[in-house]
N, C-alpha and C. Protein backbone atom coordinates (compact mmCIF):
# COMPACT_ATOMS: atom_id res chain seq x y z
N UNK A 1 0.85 -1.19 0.00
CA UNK A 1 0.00 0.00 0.00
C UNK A 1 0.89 1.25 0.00
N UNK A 2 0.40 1.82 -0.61
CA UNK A 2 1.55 3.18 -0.51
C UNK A 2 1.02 4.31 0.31
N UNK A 3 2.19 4.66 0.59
CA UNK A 3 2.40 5.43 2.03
C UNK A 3 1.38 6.99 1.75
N UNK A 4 0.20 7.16 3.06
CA UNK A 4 0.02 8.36 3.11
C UNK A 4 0.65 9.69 3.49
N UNK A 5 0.20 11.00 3.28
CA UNK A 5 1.23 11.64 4.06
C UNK A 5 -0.09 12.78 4.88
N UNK A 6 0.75 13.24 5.57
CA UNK A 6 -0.20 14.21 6.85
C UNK A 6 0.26 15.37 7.35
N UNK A 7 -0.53 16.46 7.48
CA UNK A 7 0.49 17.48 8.67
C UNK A 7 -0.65 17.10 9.70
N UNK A 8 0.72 17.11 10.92
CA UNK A 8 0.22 17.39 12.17
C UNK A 8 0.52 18.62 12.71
N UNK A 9 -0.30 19.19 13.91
CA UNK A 9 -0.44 20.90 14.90
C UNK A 9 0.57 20.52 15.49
N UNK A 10 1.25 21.25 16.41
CA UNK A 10 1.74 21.13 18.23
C UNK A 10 2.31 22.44 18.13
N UNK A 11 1.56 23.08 19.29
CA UNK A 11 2.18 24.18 20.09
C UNK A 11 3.48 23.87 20.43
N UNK A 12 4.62 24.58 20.05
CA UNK A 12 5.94 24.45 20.36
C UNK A 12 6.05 24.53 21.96
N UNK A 13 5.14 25.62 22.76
CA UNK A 13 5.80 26.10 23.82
C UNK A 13 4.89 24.47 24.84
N UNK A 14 3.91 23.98 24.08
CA UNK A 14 3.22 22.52 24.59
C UNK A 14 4.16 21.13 24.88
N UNK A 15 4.31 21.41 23.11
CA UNK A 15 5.43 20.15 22.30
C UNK A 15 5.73 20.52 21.59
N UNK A 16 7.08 20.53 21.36
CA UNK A 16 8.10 20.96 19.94
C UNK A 16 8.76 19.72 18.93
N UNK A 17 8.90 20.53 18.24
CA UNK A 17 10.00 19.47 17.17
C UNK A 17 10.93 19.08 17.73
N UNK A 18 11.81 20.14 18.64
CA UNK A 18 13.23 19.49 19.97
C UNK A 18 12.85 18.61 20.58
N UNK A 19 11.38 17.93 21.22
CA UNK A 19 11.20 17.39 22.49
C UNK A 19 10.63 15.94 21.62
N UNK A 20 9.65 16.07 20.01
CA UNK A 20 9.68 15.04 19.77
C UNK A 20 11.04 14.36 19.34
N UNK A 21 12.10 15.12 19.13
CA UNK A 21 13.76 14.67 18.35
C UNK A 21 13.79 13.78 19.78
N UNK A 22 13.99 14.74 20.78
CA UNK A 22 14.31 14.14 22.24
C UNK A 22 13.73 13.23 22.45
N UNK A 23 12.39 12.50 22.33
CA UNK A 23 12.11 11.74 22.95
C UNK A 23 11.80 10.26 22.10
N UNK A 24 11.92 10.24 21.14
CA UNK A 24 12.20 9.36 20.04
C UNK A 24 10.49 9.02 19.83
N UNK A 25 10.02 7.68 19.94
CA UNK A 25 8.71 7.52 19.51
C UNK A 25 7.89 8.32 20.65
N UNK A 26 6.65 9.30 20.19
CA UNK A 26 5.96 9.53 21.30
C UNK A 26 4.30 9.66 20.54
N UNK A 27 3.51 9.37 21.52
CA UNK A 27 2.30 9.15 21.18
C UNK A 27 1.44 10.56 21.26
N UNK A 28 0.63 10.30 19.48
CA UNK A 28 0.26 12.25 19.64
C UNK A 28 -1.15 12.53 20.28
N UNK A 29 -1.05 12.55 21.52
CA UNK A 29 -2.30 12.86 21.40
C UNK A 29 -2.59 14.11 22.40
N UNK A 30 -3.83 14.24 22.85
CA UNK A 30 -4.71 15.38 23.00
C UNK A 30 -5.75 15.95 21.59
N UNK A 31 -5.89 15.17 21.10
CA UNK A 31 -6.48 15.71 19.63
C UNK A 31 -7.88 15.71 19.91
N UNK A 32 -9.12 16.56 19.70
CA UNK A 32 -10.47 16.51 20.28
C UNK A 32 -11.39 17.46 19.34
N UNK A 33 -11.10 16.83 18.09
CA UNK A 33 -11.56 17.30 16.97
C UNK A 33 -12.05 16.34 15.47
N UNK A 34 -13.55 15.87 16.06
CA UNK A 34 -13.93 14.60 14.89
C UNK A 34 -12.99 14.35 13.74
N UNK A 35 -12.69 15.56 13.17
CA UNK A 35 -12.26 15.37 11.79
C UNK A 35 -11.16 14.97 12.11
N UNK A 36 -10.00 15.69 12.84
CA UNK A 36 -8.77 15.58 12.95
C UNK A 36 -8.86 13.74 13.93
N UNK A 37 -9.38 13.20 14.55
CA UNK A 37 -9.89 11.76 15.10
C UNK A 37 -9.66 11.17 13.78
N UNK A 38 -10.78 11.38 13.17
CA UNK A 38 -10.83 10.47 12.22
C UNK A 38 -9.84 10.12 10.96
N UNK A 39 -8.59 11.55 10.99
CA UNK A 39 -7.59 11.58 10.25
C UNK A 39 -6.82 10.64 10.72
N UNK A 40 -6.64 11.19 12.09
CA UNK A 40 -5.51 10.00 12.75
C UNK A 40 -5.86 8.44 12.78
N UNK A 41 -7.22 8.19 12.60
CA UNK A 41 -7.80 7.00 12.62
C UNK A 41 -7.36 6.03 11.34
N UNK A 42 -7.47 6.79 10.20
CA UNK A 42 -6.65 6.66 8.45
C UNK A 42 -5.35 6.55 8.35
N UNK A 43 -4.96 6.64 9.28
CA UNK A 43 -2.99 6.85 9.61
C UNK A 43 -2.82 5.32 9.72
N UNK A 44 -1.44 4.89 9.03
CA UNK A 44 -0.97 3.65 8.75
C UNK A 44 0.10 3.72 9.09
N UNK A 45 1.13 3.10 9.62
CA UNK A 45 2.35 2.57 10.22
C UNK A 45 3.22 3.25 8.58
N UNK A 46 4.30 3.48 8.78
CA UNK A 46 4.64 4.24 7.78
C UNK A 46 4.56 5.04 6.98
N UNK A 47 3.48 5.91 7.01
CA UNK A 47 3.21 7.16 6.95
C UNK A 47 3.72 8.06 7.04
N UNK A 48 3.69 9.44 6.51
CA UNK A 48 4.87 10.78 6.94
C UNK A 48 3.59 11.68 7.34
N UNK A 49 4.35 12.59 8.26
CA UNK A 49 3.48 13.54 8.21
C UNK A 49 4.50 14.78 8.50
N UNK A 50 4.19 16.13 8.01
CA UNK A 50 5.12 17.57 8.58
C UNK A 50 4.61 17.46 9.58
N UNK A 51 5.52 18.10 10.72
CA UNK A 51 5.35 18.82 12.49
C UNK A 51 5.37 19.69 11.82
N UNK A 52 4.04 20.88 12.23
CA UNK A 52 3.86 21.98 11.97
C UNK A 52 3.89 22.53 13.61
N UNK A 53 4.63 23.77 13.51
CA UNK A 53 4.33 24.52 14.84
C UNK A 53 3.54 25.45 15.01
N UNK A 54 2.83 25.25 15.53
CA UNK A 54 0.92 26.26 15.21
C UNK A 54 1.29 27.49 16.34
N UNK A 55 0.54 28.17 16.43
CA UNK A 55 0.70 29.76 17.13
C UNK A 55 2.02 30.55 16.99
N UNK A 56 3.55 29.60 18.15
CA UNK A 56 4.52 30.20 17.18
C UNK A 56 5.05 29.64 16.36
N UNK A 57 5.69 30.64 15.39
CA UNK A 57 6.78 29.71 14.54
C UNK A 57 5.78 30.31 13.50
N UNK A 58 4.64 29.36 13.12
CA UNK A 58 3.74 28.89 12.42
C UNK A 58 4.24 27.91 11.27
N UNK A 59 5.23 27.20 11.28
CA UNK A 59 5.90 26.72 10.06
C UNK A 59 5.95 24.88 10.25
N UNK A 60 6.61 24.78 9.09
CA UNK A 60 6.62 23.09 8.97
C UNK A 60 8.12 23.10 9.54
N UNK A 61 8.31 22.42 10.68
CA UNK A 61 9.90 22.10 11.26
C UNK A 61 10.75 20.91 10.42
N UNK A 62 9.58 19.91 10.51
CA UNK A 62 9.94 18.74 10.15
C UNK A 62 9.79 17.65 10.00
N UNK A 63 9.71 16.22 9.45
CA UNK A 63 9.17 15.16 9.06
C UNK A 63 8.89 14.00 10.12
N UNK A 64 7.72 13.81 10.12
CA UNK A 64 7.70 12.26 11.62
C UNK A 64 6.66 11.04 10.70
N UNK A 65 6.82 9.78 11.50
CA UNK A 65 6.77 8.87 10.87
C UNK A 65 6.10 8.28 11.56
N UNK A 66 4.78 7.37 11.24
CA UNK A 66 3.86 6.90 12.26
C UNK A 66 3.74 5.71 12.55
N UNK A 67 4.55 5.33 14.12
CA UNK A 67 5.06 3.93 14.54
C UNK A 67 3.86 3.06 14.76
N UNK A 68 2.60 3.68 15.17
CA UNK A 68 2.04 2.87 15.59
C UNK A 68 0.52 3.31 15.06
N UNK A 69 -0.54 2.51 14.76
CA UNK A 69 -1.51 3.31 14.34
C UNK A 69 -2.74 3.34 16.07
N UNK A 70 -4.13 4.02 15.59
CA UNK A 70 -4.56 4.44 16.27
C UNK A 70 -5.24 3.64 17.17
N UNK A 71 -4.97 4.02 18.39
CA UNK A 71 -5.44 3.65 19.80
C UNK A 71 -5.67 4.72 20.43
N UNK A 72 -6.60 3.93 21.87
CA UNK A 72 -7.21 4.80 22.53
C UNK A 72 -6.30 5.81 23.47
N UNK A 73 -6.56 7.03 23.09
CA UNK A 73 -5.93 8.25 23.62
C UNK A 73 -5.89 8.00 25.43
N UNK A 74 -4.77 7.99 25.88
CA UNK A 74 -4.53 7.99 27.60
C UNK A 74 -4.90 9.26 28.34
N UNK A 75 -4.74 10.33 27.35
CA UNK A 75 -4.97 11.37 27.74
C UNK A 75 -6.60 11.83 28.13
N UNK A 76 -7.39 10.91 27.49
CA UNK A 76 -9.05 11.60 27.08
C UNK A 76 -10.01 10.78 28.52
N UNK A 77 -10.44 11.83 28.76
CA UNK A 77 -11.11 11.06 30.13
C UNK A 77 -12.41 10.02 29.49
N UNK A 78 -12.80 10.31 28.76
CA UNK A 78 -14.16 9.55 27.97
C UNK A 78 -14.44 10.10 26.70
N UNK A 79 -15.28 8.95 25.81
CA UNK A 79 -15.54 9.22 24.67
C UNK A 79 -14.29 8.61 23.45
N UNK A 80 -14.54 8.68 22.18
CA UNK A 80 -13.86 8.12 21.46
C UNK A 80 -12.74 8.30 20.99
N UNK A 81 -11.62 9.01 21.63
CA UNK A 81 -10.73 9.59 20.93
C UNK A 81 -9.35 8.78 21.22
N UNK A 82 -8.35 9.31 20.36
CA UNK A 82 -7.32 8.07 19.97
C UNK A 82 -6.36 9.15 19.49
N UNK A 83 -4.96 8.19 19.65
CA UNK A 83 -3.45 8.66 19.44
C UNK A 83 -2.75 7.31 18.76
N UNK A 84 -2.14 8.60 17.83
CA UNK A 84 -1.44 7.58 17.07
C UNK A 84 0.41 7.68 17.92
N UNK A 85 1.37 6.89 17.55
CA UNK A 85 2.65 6.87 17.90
C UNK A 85 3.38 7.23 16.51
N UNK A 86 4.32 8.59 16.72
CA UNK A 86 5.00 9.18 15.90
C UNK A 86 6.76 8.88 16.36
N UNK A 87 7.02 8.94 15.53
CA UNK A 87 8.57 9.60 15.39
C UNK A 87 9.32 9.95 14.67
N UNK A 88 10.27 10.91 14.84
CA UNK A 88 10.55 11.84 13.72
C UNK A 88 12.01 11.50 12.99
N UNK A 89 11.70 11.63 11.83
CA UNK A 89 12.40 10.87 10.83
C UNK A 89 13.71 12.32 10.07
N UNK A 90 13.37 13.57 10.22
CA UNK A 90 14.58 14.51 10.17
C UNK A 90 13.16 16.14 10.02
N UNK A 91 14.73 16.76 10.50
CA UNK A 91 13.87 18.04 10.68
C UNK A 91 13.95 18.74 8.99
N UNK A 92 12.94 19.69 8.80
CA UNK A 92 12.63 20.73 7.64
C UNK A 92 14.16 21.44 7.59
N UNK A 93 14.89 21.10 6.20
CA UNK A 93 16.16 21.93 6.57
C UNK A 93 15.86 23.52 6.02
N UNK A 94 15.01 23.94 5.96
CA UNK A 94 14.10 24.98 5.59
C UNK A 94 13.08 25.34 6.01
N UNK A 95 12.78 25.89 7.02
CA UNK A 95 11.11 25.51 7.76
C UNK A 95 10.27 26.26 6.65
N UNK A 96 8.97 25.77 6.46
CA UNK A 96 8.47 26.41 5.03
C UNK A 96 6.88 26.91 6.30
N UNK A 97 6.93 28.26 5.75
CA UNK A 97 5.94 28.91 6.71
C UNK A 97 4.43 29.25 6.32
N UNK A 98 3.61 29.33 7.38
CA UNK A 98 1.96 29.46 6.66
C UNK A 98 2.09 30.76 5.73
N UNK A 99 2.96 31.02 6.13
CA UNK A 99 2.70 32.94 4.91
C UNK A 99 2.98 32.37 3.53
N UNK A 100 4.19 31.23 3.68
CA UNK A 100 4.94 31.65 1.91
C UNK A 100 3.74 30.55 1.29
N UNK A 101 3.10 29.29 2.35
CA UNK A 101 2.14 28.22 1.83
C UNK A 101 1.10 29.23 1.08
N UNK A 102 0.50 29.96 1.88
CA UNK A 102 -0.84 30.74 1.89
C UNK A 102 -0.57 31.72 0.85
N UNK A 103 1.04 32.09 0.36
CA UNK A 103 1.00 32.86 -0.85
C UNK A 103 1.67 32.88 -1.88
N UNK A 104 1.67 30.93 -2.14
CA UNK A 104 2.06 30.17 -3.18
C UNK A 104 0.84 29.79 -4.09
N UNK A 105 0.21 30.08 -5.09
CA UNK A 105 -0.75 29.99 -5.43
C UNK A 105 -0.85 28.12 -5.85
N UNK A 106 0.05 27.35 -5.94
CA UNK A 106 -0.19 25.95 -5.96
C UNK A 106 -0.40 25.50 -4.97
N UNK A 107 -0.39 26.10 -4.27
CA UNK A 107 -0.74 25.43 -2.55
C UNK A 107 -2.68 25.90 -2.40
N UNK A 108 -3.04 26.75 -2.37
CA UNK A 108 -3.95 27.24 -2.64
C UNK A 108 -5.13 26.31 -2.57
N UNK A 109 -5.35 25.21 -2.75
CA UNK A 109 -6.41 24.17 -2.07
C UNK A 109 -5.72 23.17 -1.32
N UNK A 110 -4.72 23.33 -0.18
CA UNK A 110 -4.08 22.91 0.58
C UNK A 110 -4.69 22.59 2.06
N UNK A 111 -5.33 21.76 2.84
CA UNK A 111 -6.03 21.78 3.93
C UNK A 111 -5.24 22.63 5.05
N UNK A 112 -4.37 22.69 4.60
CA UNK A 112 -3.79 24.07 5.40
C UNK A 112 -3.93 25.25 5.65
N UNK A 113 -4.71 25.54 4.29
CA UNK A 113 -5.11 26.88 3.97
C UNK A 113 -6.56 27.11 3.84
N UNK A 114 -6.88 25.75 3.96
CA UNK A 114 -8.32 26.04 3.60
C UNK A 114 -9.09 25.44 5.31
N UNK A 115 -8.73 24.60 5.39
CA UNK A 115 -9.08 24.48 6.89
C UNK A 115 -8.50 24.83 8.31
N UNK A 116 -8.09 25.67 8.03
CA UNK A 116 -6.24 25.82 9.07
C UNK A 116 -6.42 26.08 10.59
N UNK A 117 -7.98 25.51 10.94
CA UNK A 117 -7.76 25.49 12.71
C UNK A 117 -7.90 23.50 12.63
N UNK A 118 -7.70 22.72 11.67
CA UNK A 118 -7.80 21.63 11.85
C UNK A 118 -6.41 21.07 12.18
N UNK A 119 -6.53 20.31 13.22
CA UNK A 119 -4.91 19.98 14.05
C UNK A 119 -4.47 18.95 13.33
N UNK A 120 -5.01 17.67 12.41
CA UNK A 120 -4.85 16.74 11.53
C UNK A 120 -5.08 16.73 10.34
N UNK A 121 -4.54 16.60 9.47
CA UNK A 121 -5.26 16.85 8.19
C UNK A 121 -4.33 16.05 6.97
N UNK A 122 -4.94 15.48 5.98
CA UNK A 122 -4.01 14.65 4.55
C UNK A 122 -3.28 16.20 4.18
N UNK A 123 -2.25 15.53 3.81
CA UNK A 123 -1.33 16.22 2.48
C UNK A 123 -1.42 15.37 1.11
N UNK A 124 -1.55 15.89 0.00
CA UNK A 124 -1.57 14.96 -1.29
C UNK A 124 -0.30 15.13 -1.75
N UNK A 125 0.19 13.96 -2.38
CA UNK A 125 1.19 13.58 -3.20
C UNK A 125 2.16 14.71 -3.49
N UNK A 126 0.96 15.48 -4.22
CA UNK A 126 1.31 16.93 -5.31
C UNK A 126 2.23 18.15 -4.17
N UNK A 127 1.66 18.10 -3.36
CA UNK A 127 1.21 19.21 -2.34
C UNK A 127 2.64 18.57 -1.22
N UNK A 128 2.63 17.25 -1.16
CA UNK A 128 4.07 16.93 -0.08
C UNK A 128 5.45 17.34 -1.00
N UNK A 129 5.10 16.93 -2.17
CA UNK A 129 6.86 17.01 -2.83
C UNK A 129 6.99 18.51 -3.15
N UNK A 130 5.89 19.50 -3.28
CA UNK A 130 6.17 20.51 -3.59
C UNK A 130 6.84 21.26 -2.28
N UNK A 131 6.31 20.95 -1.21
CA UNK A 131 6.83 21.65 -0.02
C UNK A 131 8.19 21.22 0.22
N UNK A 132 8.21 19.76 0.12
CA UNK A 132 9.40 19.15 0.30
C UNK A 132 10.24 19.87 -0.49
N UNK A 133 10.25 20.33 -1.87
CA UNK A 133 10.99 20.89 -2.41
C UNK A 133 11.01 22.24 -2.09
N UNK A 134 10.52 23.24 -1.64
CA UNK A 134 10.58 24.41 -0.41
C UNK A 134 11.38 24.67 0.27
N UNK A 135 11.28 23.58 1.29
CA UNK A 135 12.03 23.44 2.43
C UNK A 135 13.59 22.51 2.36
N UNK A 136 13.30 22.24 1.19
CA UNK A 136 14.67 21.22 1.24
C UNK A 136 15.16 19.76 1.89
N UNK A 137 13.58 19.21 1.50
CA UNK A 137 14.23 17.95 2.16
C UNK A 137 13.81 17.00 1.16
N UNK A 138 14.92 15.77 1.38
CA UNK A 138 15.72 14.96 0.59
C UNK A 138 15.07 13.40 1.11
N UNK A 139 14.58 13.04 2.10
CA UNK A 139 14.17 12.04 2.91
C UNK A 139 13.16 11.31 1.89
């Protein structure tokens, strides 16, 4: 099956790109948003997704890889929600930011831009290698 790809949210000053490097596989959760649930629910063991750093930064840091697929979130006191297990496979040697996404006109139906309080969301094919080629990564 060939590999999906994804951006994921995290507040840097919450969880950063340093602390997922630091801590090797870690499980993403706190997520409490149907859509973004049900993204992570579609997530397959080898998967990519960008760490995006939402509030600051606002940019793509860097690439993580999804060890484990979805189970029930430890974090969620009740109800259906679930975490997947990430780890990060190399950082953005370019962090590519919501400004230059949002005023690249090929990006332009990008769930980034079009849904951009959603904490999970697909990247397509088109839309990963173009950034990838942005930011400069080779992975």
């Amino acid at each position: 099956m060939a590999r999906q790809y994804w951006l994921v949210k995290s507040e840097p000053d919450a969880f950063s790109w340093d602390m997922q490097v630091a801590n090797g596989v870690e499980p993403w959760t706190g997520v409490r948003n149907f859509m973004a649930r049900n993204n992570l629910k579609a997530m397959k063991v080898g998967d990519w997704a960008f760490f995006y750093h939402s509030n600051e930064g606002k940019e793509i840091v860097g690439v993580v890889e999804v060890m484990r697929e979805a189970y029930p979130d430890p974090t969620a006191e009740k109800g259906d929600w679930v975490c997947v297990d990430m780890k990060a496979v190399g950082p953005m040697p370019k962090p590519v930011t919501l400004a230059a996404i949002k005023a690249d006109p090929k990006l332009a139906d990008m769930a980034l831009v079009r849904q951009s309080r959603l904490s999970v969301m697909p990247v397509s094919k088109p839309h990963w290698d173009y950034i990838c080629r942005i930011g400069g990564w080779t992975g």
